[in-house]
PDB file of N, CA and C in Angstrom:
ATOM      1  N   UNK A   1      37.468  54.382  81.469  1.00  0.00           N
ATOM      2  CA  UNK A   1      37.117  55.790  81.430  1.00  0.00           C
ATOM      3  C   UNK A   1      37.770  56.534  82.592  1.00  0.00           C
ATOM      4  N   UNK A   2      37.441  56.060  83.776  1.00  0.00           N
ATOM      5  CA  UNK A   2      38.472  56.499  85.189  1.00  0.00           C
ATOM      6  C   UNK A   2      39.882  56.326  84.643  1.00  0.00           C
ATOM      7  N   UNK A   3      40.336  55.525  84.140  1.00  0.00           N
ATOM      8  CA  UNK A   3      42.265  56.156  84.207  1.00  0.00           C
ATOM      9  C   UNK A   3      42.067  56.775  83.318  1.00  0.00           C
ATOM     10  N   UNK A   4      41.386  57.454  81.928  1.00  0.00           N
ATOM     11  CA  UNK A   4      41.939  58.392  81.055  1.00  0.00           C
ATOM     12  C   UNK A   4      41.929  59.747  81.866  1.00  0.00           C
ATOM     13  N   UNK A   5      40.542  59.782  82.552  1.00  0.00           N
ATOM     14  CA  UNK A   5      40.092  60.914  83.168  1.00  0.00           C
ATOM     15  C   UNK A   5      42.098  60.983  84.291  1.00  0.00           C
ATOM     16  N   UNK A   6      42.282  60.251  84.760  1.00  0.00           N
ATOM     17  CA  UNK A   6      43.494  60.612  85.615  1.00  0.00           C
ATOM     18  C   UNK A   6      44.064  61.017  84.723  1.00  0.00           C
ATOM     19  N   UNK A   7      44.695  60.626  83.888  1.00  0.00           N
ATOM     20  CA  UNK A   7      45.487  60.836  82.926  1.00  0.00           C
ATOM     21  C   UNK A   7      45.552  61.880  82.150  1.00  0.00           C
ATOM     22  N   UNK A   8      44.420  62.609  82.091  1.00  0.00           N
ATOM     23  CA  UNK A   8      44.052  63.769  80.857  1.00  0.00           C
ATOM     24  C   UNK A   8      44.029  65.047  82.463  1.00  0.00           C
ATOM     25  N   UNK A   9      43.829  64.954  83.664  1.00  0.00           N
ATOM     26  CA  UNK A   9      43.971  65.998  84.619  1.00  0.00           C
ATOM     27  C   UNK A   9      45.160  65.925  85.473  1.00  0.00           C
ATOM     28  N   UNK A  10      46.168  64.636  84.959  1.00  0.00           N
ATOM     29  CA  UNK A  10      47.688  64.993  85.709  1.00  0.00           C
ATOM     30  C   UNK A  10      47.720  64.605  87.337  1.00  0.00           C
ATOM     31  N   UNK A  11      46.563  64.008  87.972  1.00  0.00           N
ATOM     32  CA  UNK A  11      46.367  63.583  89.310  1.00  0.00           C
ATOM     33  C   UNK A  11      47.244  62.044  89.499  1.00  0.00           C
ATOM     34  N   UNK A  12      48.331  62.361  90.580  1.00  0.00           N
ATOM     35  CA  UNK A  12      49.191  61.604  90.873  1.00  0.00           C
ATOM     36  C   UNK A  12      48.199  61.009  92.181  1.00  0.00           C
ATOM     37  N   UNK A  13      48.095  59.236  91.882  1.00  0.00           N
ATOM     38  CA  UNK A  13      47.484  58.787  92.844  1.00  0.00           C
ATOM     39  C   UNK A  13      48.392  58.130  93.840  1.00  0.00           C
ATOM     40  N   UNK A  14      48.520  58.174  95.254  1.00  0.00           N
ATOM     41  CA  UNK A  14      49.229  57.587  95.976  1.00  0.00           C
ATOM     42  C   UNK A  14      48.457  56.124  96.758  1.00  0.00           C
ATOM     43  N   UNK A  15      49.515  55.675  96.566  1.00  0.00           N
ATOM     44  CA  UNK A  15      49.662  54.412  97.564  1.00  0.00           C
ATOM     45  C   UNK A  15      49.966  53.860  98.412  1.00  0.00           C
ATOM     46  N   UNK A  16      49.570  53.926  99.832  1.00  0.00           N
ATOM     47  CA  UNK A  16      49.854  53.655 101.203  1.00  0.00           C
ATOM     48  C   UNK A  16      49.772  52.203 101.990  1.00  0.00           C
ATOM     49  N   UNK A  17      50.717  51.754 101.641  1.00  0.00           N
ATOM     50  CA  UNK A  17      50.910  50.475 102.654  1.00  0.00           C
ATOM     51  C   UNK A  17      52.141  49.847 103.301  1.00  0.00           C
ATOM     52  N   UNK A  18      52.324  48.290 103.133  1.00  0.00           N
ATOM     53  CA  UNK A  18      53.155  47.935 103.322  1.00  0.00           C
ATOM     54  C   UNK A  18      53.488  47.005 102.277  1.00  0.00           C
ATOM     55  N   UNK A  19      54.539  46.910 101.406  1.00  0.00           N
ATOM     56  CA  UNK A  19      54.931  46.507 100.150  1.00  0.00           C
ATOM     57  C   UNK A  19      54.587  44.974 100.532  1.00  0.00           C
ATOM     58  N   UNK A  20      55.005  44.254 100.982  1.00  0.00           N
ATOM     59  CA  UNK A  20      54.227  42.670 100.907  1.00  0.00           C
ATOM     60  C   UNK A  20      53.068  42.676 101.114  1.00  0.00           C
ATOM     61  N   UNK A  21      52.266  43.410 101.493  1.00  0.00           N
ATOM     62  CA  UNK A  21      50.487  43.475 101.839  1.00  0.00           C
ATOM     63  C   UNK A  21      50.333  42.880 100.050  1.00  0.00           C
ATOM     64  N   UNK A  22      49.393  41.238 100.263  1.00  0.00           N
ATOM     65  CA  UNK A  22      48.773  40.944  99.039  1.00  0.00           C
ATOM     66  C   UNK A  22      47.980  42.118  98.412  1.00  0.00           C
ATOM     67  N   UNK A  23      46.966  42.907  98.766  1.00  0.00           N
ATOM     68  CA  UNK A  23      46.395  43.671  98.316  1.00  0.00           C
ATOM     69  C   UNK A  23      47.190  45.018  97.644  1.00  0.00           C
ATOM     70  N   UNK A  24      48.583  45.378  98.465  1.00  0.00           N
ATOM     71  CA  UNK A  24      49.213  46.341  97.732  1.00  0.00           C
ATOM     72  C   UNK A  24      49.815  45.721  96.841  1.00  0.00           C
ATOM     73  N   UNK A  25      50.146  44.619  97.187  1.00  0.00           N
ATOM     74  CA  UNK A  25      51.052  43.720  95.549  1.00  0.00           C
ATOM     75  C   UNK A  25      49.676  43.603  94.463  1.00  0.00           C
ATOM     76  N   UNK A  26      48.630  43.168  94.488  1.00  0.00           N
ATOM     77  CA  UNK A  26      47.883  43.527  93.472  1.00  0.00           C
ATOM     78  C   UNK A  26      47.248  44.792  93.139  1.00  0.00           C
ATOM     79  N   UNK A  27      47.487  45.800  93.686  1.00  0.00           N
ATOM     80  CA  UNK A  27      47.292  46.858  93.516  1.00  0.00           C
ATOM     81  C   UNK A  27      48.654  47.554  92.613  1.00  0.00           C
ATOM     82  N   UNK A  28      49.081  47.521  93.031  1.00  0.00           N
ATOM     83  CA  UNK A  28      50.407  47.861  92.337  1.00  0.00           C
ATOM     84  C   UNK A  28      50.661  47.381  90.910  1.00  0.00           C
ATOM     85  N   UNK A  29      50.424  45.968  90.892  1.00  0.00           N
ATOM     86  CA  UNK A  29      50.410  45.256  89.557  1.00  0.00           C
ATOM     87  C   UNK A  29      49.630  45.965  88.525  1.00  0.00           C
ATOM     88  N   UNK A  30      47.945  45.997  88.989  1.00  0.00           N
ATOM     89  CA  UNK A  30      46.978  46.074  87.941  1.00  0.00           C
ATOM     90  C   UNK A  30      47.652  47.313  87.721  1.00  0.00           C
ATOM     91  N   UNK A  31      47.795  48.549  88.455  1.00  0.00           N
ATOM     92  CA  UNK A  31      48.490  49.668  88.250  1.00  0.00           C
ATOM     93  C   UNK A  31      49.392  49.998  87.009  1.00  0.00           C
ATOM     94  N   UNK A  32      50.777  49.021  87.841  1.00  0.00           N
ATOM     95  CA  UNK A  32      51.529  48.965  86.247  1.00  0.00           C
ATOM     96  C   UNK A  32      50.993  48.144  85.453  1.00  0.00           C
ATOM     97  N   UNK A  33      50.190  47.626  84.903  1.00  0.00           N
ATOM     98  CA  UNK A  33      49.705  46.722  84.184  1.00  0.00           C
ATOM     99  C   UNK A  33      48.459  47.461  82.768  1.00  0.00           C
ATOM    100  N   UNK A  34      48.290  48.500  83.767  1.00  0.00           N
ATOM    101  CA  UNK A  34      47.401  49.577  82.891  1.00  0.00           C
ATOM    102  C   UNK A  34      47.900  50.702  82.841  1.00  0.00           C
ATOM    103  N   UNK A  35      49.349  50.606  82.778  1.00  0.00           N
ATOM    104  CA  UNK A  35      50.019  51.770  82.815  1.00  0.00           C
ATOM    105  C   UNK A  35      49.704  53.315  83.406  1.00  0.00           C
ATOM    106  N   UNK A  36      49.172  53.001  84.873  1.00  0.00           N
ATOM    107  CA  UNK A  36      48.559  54.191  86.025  1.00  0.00           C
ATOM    108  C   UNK A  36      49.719  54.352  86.784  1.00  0.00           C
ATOM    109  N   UNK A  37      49.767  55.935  86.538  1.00  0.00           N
ATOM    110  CA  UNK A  37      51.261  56.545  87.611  1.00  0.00           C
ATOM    111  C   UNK A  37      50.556  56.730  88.946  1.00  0.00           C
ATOM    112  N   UNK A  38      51.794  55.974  89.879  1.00  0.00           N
ATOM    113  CA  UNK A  38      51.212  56.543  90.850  1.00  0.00           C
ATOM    114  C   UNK A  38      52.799  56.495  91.998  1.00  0.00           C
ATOM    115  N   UNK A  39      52.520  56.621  93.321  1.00  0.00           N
ATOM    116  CA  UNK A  39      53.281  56.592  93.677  1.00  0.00           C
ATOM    117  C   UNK A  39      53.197  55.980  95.323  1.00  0.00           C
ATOM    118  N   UNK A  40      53.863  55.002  95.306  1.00  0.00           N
ATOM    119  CA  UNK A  40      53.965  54.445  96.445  1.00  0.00           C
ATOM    120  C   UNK A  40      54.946  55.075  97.936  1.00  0.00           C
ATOM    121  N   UNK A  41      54.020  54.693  99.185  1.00  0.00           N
ATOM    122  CA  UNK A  41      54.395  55.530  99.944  1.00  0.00           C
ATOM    123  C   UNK A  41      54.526  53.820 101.276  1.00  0.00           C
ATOM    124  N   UNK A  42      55.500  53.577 101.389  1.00  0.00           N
ATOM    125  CA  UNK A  42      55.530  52.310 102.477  1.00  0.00           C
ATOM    126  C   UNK A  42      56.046  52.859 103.027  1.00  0.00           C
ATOM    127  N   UNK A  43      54.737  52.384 104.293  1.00  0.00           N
ATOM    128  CA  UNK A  43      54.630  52.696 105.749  1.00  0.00           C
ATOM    129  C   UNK A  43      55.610  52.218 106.532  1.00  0.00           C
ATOM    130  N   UNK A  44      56.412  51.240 106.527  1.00  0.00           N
ATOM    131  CA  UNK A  44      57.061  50.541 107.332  1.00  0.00           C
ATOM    132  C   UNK A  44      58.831  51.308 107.133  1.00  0.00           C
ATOM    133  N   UNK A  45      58.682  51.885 105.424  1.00  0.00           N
ATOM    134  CA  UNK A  45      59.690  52.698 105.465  1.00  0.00           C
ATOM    135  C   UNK A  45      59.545  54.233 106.321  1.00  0.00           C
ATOM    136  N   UNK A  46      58.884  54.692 105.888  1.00  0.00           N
ATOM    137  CA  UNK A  46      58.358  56.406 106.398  1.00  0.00           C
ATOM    138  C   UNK A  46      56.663  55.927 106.964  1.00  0.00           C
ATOM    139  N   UNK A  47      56.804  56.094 108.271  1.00  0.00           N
ATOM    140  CA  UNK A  47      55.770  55.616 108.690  1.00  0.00           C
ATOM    141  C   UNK A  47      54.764  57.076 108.754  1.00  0.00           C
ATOM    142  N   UNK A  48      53.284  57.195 109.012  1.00  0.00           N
ATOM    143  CA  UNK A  48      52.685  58.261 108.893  1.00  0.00           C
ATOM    144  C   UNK A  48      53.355  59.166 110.189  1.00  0.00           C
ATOM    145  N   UNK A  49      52.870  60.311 110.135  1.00  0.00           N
ATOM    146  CA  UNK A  49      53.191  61.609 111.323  1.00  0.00           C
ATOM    147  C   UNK A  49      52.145  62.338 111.119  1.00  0.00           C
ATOM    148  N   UNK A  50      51.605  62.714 112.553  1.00  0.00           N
ATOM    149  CA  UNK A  50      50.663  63.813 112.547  1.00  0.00           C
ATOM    150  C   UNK A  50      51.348  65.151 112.577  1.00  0.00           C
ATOM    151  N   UNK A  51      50.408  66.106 111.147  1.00  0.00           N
ATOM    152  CA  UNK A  51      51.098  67.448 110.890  1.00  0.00           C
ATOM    153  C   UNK A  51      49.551  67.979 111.033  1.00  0.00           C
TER     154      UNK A  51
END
C-alpha cells in the first residue's frame, strides 16, 4: 500500500549512503526489486555540506 501511495503522488525517495554499506546494498535491491524510484546520493562521492 506504501509504494502505490509513492507512486500515485510522484515522491522521489532518496538514498544516502555509502554504496558498499550492506544495508544500502539491500536497500537498493528490495527497491529495484519492487520497482521503487528512487535516487541514490553516495556520500563518499558528494559528501554532505552545510547550506
Amino acid at each position: 500500500m506504501k509504494i502505490q501511495n509513492i507512486h500515485q503522488n510522484n515522491t522521489m525517495l532518496h538514498i544516502v549512503g555509502i554504496k558498499n554499506c550492506n544495508k544500502i546494498r539491500d536497500t537498493k535491491k528490495w527497491m529495484d526489486e519492487h520497482d521503487v524510484e528512487y535516487e541514490f546520493i553516495d556520500v563518499k562521492k558528494d559528501p554532505l555540506t552545510r547550506e
